[in-house]
C-alpha atoms as a PDB file:
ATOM      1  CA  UNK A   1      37.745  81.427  52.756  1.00  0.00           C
ATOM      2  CA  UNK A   2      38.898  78.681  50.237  1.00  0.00           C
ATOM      3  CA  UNK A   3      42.292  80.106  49.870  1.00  0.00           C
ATOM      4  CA  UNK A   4      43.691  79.216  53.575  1.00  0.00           C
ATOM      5  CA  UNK A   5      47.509  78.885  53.587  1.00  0.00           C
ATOM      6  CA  UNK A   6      49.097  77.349  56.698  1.00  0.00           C
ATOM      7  CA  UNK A   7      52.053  78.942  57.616  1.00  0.00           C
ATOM      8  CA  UNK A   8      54.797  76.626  58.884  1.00  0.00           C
ATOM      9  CA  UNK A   9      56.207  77.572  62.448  1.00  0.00           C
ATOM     10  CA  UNK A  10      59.950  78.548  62.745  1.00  0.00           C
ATOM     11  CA  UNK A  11      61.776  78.727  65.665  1.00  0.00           C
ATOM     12  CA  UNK A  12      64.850  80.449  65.915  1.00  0.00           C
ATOM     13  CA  UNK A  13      67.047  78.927  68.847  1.00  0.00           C
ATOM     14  CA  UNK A  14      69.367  80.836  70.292  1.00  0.00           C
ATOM     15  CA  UNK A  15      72.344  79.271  72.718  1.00  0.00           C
ATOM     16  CA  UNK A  16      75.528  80.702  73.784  1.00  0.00           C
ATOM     17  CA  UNK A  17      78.452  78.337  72.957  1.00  0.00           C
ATOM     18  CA  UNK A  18      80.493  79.509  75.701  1.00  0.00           C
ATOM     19  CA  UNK A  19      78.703  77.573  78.110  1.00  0.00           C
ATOM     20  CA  UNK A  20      79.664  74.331  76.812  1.00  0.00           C
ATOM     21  CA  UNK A  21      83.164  75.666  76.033  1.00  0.00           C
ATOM     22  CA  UNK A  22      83.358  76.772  79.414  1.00  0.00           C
ATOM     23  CA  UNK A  23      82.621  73.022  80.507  1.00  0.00           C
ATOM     24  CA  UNK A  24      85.022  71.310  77.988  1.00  0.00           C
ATOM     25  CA  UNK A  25      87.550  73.731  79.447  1.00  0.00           C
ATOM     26  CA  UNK A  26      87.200  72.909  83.152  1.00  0.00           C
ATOM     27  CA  UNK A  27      86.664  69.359  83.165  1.00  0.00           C
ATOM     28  CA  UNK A  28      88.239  67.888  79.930  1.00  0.00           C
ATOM     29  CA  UNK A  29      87.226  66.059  76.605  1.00  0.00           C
ATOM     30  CA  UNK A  30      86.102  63.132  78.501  1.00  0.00           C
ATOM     31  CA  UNK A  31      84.535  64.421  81.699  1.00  0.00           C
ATOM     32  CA  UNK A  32      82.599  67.261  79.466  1.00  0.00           C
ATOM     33  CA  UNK A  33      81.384  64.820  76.848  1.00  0.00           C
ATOM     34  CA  UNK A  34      79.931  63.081  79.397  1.00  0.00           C
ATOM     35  CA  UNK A  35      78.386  65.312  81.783  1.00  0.00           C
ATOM     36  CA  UNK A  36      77.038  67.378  79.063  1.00  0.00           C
ATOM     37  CA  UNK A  37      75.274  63.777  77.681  1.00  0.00           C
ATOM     38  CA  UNK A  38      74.161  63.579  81.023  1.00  0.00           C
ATOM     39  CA  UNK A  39      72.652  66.878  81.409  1.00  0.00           C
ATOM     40  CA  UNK A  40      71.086  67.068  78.121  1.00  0.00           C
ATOM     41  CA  UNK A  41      68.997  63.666  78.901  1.00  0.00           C
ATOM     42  CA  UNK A  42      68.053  64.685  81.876  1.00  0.00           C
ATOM     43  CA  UNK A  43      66.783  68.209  80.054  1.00  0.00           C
ATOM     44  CA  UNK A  44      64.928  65.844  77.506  1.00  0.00           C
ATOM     45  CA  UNK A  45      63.428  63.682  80.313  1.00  0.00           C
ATOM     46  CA  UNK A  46      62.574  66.581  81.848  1.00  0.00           C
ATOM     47  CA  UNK A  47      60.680  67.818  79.071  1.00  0.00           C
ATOM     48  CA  UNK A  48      58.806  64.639  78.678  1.00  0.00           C
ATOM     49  CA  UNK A  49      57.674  65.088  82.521  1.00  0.00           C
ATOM     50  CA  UNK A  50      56.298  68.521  81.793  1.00  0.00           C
ATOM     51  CA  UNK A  51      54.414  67.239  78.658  1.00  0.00           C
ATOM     52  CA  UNK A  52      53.230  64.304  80.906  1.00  0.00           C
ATOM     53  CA  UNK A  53      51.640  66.682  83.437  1.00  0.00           C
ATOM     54  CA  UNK A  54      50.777  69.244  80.796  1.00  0.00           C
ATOM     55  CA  UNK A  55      48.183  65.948  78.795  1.00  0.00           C
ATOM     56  CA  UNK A  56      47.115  65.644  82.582  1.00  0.00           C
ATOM     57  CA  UNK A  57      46.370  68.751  83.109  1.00  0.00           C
ATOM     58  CA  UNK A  58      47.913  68.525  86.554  1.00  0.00           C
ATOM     59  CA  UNK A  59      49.331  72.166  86.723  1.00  0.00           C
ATOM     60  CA  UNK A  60      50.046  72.677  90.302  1.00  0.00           C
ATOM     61  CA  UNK A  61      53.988  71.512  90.545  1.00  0.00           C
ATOM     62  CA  UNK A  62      54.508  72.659  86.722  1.00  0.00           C
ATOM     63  CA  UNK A  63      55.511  76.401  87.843  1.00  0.00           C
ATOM     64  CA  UNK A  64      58.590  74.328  90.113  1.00  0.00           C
ATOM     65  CA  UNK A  65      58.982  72.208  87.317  1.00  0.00           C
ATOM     66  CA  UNK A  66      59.320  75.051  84.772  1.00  0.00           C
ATOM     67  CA  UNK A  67      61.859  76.503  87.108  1.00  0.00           C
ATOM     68  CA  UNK A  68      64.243  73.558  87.056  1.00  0.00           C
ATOM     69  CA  UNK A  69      63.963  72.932  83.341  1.00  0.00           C
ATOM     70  CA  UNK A  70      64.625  77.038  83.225  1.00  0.00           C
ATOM     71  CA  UNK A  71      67.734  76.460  85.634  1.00  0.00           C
ATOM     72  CA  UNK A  72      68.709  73.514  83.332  1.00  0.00           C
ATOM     73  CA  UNK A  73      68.836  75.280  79.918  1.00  0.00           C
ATOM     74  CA  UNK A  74      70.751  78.078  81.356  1.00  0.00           C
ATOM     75  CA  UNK A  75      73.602  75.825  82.583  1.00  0.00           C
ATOM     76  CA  UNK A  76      73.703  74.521  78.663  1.00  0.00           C
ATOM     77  CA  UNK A  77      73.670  77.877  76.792  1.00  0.00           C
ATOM     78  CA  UNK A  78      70.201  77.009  76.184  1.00  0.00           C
ATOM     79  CA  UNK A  79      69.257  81.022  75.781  1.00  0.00           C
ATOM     80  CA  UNK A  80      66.140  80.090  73.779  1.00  0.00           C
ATOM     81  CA  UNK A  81      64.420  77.271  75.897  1.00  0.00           C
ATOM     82  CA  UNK A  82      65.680  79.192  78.708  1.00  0.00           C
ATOM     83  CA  UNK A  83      63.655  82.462  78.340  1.00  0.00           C
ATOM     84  CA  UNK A  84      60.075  80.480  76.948  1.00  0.00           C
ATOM     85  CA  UNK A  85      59.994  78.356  79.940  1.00  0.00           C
ATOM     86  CA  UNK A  86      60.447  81.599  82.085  1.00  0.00           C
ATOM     87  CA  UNK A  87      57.002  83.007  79.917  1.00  0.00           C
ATOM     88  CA  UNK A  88      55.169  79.952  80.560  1.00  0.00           C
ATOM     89  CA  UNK A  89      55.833  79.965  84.306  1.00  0.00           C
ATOM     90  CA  UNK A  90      54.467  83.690  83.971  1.00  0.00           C
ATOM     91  CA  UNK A  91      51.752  82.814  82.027  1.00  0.00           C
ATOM     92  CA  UNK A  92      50.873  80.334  85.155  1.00  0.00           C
ATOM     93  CA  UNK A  93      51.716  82.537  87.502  1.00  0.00           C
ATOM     94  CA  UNK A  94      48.898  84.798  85.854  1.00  0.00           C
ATOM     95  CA  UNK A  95      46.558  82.375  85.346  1.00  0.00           C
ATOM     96  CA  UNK A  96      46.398  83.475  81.672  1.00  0.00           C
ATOM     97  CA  UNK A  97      45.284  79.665  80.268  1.00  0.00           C
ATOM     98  CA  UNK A  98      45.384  80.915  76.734  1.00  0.00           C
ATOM     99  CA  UNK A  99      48.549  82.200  77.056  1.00  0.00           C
ATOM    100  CA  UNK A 100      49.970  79.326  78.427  1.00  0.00           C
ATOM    101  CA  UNK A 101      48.243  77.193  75.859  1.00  0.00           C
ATOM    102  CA  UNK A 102      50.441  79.439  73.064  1.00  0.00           C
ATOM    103  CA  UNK A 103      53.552  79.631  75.015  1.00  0.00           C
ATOM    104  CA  UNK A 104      53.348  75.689  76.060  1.00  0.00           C
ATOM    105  CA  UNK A 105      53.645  74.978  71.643  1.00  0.00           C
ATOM    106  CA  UNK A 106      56.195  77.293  71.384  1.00  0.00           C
ATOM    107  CA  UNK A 107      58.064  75.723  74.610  1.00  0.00           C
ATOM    108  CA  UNK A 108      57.896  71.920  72.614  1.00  0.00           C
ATOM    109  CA  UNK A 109      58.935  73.383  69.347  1.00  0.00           C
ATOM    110  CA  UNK A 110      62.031  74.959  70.888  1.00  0.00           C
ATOM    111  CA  UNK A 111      62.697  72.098  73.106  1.00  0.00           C
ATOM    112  CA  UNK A 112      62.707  69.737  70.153  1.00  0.00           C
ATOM    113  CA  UNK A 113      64.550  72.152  67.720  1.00  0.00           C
ATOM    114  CA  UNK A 114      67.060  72.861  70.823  1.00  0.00           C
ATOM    115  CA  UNK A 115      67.792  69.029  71.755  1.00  0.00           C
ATOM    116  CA  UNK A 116      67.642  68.132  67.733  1.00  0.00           C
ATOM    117  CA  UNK A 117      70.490  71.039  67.137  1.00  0.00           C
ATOM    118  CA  UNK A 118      72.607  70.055  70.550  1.00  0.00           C
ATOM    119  CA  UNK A 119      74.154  66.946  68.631  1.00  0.00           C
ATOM    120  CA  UNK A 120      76.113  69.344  66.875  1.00  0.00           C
ATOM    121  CA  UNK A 121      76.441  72.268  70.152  1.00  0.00           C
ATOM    122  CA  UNK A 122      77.962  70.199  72.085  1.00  0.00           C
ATOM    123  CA  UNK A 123      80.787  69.563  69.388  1.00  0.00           C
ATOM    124  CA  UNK A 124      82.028  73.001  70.535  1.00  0.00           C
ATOM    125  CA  UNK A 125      85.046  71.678  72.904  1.00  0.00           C
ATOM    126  CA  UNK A 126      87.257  74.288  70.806  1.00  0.00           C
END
């Protein structure tokens, strides 16, 4: 037992490009600049409202709240963030607390890695 190596968690994110593109296309440099700064603080605030109720333990609106951060990465190519907050509101939905404990780190590392690597996403205007 002395030899215990911790193994570093990587995340691959996944996001599709075309839904930005698809946004820069319909509504302009400008107008997609800023609704796409819009919607990705409202993602990261929404994140911080799930991790708020998450330290409270105060699960019963999280499923809903799951939902709409769900709904939110999907409108941003989000594929990644997308699909783990789908498993946690499963996890919920089963009452599987271990599960959910699991899937809740994975949600915050690809929330953070996902928001961190959007600076540069939403440079895809083409």
């Amino acid at each position: 037992m002395e030899n215990v190596t911790a193994l570093p968690l990587r995340e691959r994110v996944r996001q599709d490009g075309e839904a930005i593109a698809a946004i820069y296309r319909n509504l302009g440099t400008a107008a997609a600049e800023q609704m796409v700064t819009r919607a990705l603080g409202e993602l990261a605030l929404a994140m911080a409202g799930l991790a708020a109720q998450v330290k409270a333990v105060e699960l019963a609106d999280l499923p809903r709240q799951l939902k709409k951060l769900q709904r939110m990465a999907e409108n941003l190519g989000m594929i990644s963030l997308s699909a783990v907050a789908q498993d946690a509101r499963i996890c919920l939905d089963r009452c599987d607390g271990t599960a959910f404990t699991a899937v809740w780190a994975r949600l915050l590392r690809v929330a953070e890695r996902s928001l961190a690597t959007d600076k540069d996403f939403a440079g895809l205007s083409g």
